[in-house]
Protein backbone atom coordinates (compact mmCIF):
# COMPACT_ATOMS: atom_id res chain seq x y z
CA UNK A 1 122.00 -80.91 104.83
CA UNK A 2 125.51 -80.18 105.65
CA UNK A 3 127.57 -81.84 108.43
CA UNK A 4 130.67 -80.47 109.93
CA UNK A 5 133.56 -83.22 111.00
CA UNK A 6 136.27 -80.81 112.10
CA UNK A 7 139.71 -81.13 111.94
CA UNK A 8 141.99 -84.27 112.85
CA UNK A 9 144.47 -82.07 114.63
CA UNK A 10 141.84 -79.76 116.86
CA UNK A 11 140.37 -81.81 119.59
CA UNK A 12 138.41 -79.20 121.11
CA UNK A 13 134.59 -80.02 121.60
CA UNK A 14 132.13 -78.53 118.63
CA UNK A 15 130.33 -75.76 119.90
CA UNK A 16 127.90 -75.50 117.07
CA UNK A 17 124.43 -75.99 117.79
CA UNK A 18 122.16 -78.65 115.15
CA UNK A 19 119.66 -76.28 114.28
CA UNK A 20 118.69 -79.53 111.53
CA UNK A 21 116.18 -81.05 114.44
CA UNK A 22 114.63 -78.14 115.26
CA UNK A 23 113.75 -76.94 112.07
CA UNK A 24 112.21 -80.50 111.17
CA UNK A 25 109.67 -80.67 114.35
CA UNK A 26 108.67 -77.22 113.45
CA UNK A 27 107.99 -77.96 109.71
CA UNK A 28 106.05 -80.94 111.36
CA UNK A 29 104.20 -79.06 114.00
CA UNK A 30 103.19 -76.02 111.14
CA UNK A 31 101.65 -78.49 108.82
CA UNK A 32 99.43 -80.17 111.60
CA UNK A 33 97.92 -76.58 112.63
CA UNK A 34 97.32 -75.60 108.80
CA UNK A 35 95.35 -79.11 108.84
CA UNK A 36 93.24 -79.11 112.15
CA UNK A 37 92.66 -75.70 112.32
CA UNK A 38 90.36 -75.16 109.45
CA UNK A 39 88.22 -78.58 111.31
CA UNK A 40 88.16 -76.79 114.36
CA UNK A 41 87.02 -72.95 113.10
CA UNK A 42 83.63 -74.71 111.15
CA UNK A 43 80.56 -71.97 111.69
CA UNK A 44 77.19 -72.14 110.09
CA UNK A 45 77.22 -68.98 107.72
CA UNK A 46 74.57 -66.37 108.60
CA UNK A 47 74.28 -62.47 107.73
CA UNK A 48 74.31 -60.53 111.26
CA UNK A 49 72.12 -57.58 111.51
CA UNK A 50 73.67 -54.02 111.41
CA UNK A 51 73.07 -52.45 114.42
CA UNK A 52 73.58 -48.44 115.61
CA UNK A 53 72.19 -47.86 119.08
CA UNK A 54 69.69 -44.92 118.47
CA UNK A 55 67.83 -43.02 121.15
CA UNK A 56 64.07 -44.02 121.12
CA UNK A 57 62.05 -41.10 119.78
CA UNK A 58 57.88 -41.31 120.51
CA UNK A 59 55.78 -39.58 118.74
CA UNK A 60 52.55 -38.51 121.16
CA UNK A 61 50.32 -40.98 119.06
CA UNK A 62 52.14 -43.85 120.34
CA UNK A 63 51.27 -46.43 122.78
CA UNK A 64 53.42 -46.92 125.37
CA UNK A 65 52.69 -49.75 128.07
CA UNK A 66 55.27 -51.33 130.92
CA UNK A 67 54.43 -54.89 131.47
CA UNK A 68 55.82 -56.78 134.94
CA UNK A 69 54.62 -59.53 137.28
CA UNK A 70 51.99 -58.71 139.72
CA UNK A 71 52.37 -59.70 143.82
CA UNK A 72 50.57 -62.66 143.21
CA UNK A 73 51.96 -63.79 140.29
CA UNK A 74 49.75 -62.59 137.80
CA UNK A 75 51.12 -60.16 134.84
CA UNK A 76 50.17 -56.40 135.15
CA UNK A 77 49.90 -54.26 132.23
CA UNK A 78 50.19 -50.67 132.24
CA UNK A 79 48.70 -48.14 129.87
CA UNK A 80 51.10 -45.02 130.58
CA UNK A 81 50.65 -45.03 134.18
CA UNK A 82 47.00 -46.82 134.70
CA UNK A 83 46.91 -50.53 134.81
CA UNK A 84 44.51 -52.10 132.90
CA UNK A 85 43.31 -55.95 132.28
CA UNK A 86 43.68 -57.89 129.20
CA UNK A 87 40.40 -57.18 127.83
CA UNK A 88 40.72 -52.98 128.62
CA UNK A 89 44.30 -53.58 126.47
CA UNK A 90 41.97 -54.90 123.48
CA UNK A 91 39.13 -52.38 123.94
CA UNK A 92 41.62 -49.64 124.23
CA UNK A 93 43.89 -50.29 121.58
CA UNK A 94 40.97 -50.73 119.30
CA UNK A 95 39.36 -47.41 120.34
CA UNK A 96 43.02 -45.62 119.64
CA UNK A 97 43.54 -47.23 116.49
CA UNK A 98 40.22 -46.37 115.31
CA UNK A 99 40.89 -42.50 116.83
CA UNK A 100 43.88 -42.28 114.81
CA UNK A 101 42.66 -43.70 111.27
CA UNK A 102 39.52 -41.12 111.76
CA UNK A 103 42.51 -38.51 112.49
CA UNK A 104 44.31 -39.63 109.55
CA UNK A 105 41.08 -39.02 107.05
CA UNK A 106 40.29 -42.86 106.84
CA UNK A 107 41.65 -46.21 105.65
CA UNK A 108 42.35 -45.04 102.09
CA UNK A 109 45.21 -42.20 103.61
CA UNK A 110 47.20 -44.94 106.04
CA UNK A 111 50.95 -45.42 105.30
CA UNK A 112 52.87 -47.67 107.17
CA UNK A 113 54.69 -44.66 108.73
CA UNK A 114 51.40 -42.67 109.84
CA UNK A 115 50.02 -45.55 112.03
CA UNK A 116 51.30 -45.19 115.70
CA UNK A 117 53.32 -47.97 117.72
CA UNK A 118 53.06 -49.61 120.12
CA UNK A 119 56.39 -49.63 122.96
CA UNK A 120 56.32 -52.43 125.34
CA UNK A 121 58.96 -51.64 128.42
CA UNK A 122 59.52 -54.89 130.35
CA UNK A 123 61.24 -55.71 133.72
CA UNK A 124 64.43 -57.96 133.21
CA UNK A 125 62.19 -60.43 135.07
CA UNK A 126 59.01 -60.60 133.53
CA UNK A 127 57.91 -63.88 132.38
CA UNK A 128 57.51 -63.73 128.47
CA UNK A 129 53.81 -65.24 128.68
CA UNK A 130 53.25 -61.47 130.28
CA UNK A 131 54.85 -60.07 127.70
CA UNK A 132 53.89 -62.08 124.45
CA UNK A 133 49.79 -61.52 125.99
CA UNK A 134 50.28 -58.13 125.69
CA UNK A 135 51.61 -58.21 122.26
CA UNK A 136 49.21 -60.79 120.96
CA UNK A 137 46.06 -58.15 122.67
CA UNK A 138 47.77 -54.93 120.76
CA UNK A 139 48.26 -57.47 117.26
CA UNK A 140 44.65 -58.71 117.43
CA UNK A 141 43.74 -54.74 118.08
CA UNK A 142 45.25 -54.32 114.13
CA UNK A 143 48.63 -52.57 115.45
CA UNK A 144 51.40 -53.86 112.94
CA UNK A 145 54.57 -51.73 114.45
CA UNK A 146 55.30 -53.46 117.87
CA UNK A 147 59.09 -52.39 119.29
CA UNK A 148 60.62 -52.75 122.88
CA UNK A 149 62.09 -50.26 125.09
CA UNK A 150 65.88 -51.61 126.12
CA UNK A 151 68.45 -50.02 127.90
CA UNK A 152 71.95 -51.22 126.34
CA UNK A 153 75.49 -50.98 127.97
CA UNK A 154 76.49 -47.09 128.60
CA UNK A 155 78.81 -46.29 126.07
CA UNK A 156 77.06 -48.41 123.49
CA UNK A 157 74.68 -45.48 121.95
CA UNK A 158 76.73 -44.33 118.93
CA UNK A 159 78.88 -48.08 118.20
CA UNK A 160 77.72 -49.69 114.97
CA UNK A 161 78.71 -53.42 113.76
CA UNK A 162 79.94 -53.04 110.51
């Protein structure tokens, strides 16, 4: 570190700033961010889901039921556009599985991609024992494919999280 004493003969005030000061707080300051700031970021490590935003496609062969709370509070299920009670949702969706296997030339012909869906579309404020009733009915039916009908942001069809 260099200091400047100037001249006996000049009495004029040093106009020079000390830069010495201010280079030694920030030296200080840097080292205390490239401590605490490896505390402060911590994050559990998990692997995020891809997502693209595709359009829903149906095929005719799948089940498509709207779920929502009733007037009185009870849950209403809809099959396309009739509603039906918890025990039709069982007796149907058994009766179109069964249609669809016979359509498909029995058991020993199923793939995983030949058996229809089912697509539950919810109100934003449907109480999930509505929902989750209808899914458990459909399950116990022997549907395996069970997906939900959203609406995301507009704009958001075509982004992707890489």
């Amino acid at each position: 570190m260099a200091m400047s004493v100037g001249n006996a003969e000049d009495n004029a005030p040093m106009s020079d700033i000390n830069t010495t000061p201010l280079v030694d707080v920030m030296l200080v300051l840097l080292i205390i961010f490239l401590i605490t700031v490896p505390v402060v970021i911590q994050t559990v490590p998990v692997r995020l889901p891809k997502v693209a935003y595709e359009p829903t496609t149906s095929k005719p062969e799948n089940v498509v039921l709207s779920v929502r709370n009733g007037k009185d509070g009870r849950c209403e299920v809809f099959w396309g556009q009739t509603k039906i009670t918890a025990q039709e949702l069982l007796d149907r969706s058994v009766a179109k599985l069964k249609l669809e296997i016979d359509k498909l030339g029995g058991p020993s012909h199923i793939t995983a991609d030949s058996l229809p869906e089912v697509h539950i579309r919810s109100d934003i404020d449907t109480r999930w024992e509505c929902v989750g009733g209808a899914m458990t009915n459909v399950s116990r039916a022997g549907f395996t494919r069970v997906g939900f009908i959203s609406q995301p942001d507009p704009g958001m069809y075509h982004a992707a999280v890489e």
